[in-house]
C-alpha atoms as a PDB file:
ATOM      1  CA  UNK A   1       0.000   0.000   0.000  1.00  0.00           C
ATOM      2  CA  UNK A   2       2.804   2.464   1.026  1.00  0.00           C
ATOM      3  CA  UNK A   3       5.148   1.068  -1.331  1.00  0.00           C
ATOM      4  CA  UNK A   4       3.865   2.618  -4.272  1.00  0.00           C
ATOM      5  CA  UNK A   5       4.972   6.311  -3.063  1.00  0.00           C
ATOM      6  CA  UNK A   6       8.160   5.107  -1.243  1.00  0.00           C
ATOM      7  CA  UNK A   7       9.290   3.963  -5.211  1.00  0.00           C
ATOM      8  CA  UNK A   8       7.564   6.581  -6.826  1.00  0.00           C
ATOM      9  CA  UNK A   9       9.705   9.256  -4.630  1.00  0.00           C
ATOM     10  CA  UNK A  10      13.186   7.044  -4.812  1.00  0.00           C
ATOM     11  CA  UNK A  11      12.225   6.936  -9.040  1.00  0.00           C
ATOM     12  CA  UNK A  12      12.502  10.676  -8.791  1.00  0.00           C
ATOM     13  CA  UNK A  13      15.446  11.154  -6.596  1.00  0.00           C
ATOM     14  CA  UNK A  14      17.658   8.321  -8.837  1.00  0.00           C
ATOM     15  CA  UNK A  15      16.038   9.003 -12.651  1.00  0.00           C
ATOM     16  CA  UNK A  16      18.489  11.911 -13.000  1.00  0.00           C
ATOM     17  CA  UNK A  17      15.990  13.909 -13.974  1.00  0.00           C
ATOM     18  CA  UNK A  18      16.475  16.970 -11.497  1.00  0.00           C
ATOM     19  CA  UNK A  19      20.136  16.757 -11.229  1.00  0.00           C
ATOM     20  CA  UNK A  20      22.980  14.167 -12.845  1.00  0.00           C
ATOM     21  CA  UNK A  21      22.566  10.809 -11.355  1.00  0.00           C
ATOM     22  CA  UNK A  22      26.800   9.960 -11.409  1.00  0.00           C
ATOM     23  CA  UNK A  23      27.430  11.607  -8.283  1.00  0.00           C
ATOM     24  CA  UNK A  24      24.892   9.298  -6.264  1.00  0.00           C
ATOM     25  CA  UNK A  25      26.085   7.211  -3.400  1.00  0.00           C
ATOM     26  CA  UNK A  26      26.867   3.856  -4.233  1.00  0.00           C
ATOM     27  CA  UNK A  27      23.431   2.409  -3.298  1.00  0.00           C
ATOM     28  CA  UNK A  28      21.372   4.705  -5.261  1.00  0.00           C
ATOM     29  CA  UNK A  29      23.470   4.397  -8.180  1.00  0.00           C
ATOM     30  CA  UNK A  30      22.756   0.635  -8.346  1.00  0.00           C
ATOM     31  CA  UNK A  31      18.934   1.508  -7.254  1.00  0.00           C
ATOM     32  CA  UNK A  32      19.435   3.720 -10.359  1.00  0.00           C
ATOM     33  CA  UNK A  33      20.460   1.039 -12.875  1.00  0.00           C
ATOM     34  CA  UNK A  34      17.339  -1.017 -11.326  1.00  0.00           C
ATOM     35  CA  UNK A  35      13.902   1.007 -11.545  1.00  0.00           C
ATOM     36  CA  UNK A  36      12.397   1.664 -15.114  1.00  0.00           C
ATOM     37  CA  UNK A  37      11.656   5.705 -14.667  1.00  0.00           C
ATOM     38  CA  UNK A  38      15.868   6.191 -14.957  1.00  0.00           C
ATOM     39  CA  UNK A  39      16.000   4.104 -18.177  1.00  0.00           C
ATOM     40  CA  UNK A  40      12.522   6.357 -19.707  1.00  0.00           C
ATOM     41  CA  UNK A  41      14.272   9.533 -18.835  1.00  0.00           C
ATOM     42  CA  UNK A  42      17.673   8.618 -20.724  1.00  0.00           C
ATOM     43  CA  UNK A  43      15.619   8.011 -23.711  1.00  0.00           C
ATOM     44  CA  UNK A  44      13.792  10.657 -23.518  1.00  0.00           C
ATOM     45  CA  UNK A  45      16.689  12.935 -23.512  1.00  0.00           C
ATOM     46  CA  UNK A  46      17.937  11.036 -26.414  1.00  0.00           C
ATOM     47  CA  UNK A  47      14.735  11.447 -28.063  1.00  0.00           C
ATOM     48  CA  UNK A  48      15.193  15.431 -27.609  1.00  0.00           C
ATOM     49  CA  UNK A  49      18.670  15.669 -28.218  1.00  0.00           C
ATOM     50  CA  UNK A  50      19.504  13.626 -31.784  1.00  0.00           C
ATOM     51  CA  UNK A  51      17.492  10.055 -31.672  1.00  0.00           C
ATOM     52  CA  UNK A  52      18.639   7.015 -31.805  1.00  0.00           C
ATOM     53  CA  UNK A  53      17.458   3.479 -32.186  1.00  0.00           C
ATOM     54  CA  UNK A  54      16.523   3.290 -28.409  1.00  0.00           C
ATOM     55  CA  UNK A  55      14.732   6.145 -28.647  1.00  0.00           C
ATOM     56  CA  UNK A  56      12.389   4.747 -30.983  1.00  0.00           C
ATOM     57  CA  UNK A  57      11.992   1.354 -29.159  1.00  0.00           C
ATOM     58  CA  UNK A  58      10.483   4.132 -26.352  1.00  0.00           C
ATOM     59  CA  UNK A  59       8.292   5.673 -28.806  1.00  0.00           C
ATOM     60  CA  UNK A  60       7.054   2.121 -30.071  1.00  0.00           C
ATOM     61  CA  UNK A  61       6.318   0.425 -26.412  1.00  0.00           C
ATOM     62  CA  UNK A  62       4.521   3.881 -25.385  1.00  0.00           C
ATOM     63  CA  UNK A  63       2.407   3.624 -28.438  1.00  0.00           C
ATOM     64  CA  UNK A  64       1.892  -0.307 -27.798  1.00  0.00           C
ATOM     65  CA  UNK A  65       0.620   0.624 -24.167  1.00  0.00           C
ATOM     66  CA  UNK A  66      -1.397   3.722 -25.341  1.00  0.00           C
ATOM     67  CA  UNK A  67      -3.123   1.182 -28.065  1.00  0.00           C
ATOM     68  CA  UNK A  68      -3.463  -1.291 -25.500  1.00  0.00           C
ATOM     69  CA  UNK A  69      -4.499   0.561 -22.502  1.00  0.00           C
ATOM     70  CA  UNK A  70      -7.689   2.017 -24.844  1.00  0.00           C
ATOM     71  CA  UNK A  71      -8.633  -1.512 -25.842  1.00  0.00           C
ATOM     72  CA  UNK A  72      -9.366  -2.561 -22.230  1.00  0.00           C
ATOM     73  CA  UNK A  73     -10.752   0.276 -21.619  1.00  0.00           C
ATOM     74  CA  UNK A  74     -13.357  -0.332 -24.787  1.00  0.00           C
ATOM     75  CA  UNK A  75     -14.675  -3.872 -22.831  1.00  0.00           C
ATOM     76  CA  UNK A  76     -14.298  -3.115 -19.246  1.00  0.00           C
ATOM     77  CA  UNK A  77     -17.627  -4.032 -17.446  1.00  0.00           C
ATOM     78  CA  UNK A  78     -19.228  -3.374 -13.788  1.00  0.00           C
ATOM     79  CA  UNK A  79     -19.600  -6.475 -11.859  1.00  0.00           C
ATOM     80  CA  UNK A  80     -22.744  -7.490 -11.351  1.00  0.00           C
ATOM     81  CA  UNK A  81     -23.501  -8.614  -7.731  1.00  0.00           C
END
């Protein structure tokens, strides 16, 4: 339950988003290397700053999971009770 804002907030602080991950103590270097949000935000700077291949795998899985997100969201039902 609590876990989900405990990553959300160590995502933020490692993704090197606000300032350059390198200098990061040891364990939140490797924490770096580990969640997803610090691999998006590398190829998103990519993306902005000359492409590459890796940049367009991001832009393929985010259309993948726009496409497939608004397919389940087409069939999704109440339960009945």
């Amino acid at each position: 339950m609590f876990i989900g804002p405990i990553l959300m907030v160590v995502q933020l602080a490692t993704a090197g988003r606000t300032f350059p991950w390198q200098p990061l103590p040891g364990p939140l270097a490797l924490i770096h290397q580990a969640l997803p949000m610090s691999h998006a935000v590398d190829r998103v700077r990519q993306l902005m700053f000359g492409g590459s291949a890796a940049a367009a795998w991001l832009v393929a899985s985010l259309l993948v999971s726009v496409l497939g997100a608004l397919k389940r969201g087409r069939y999704r039902t109440l339960p009945r009770t």
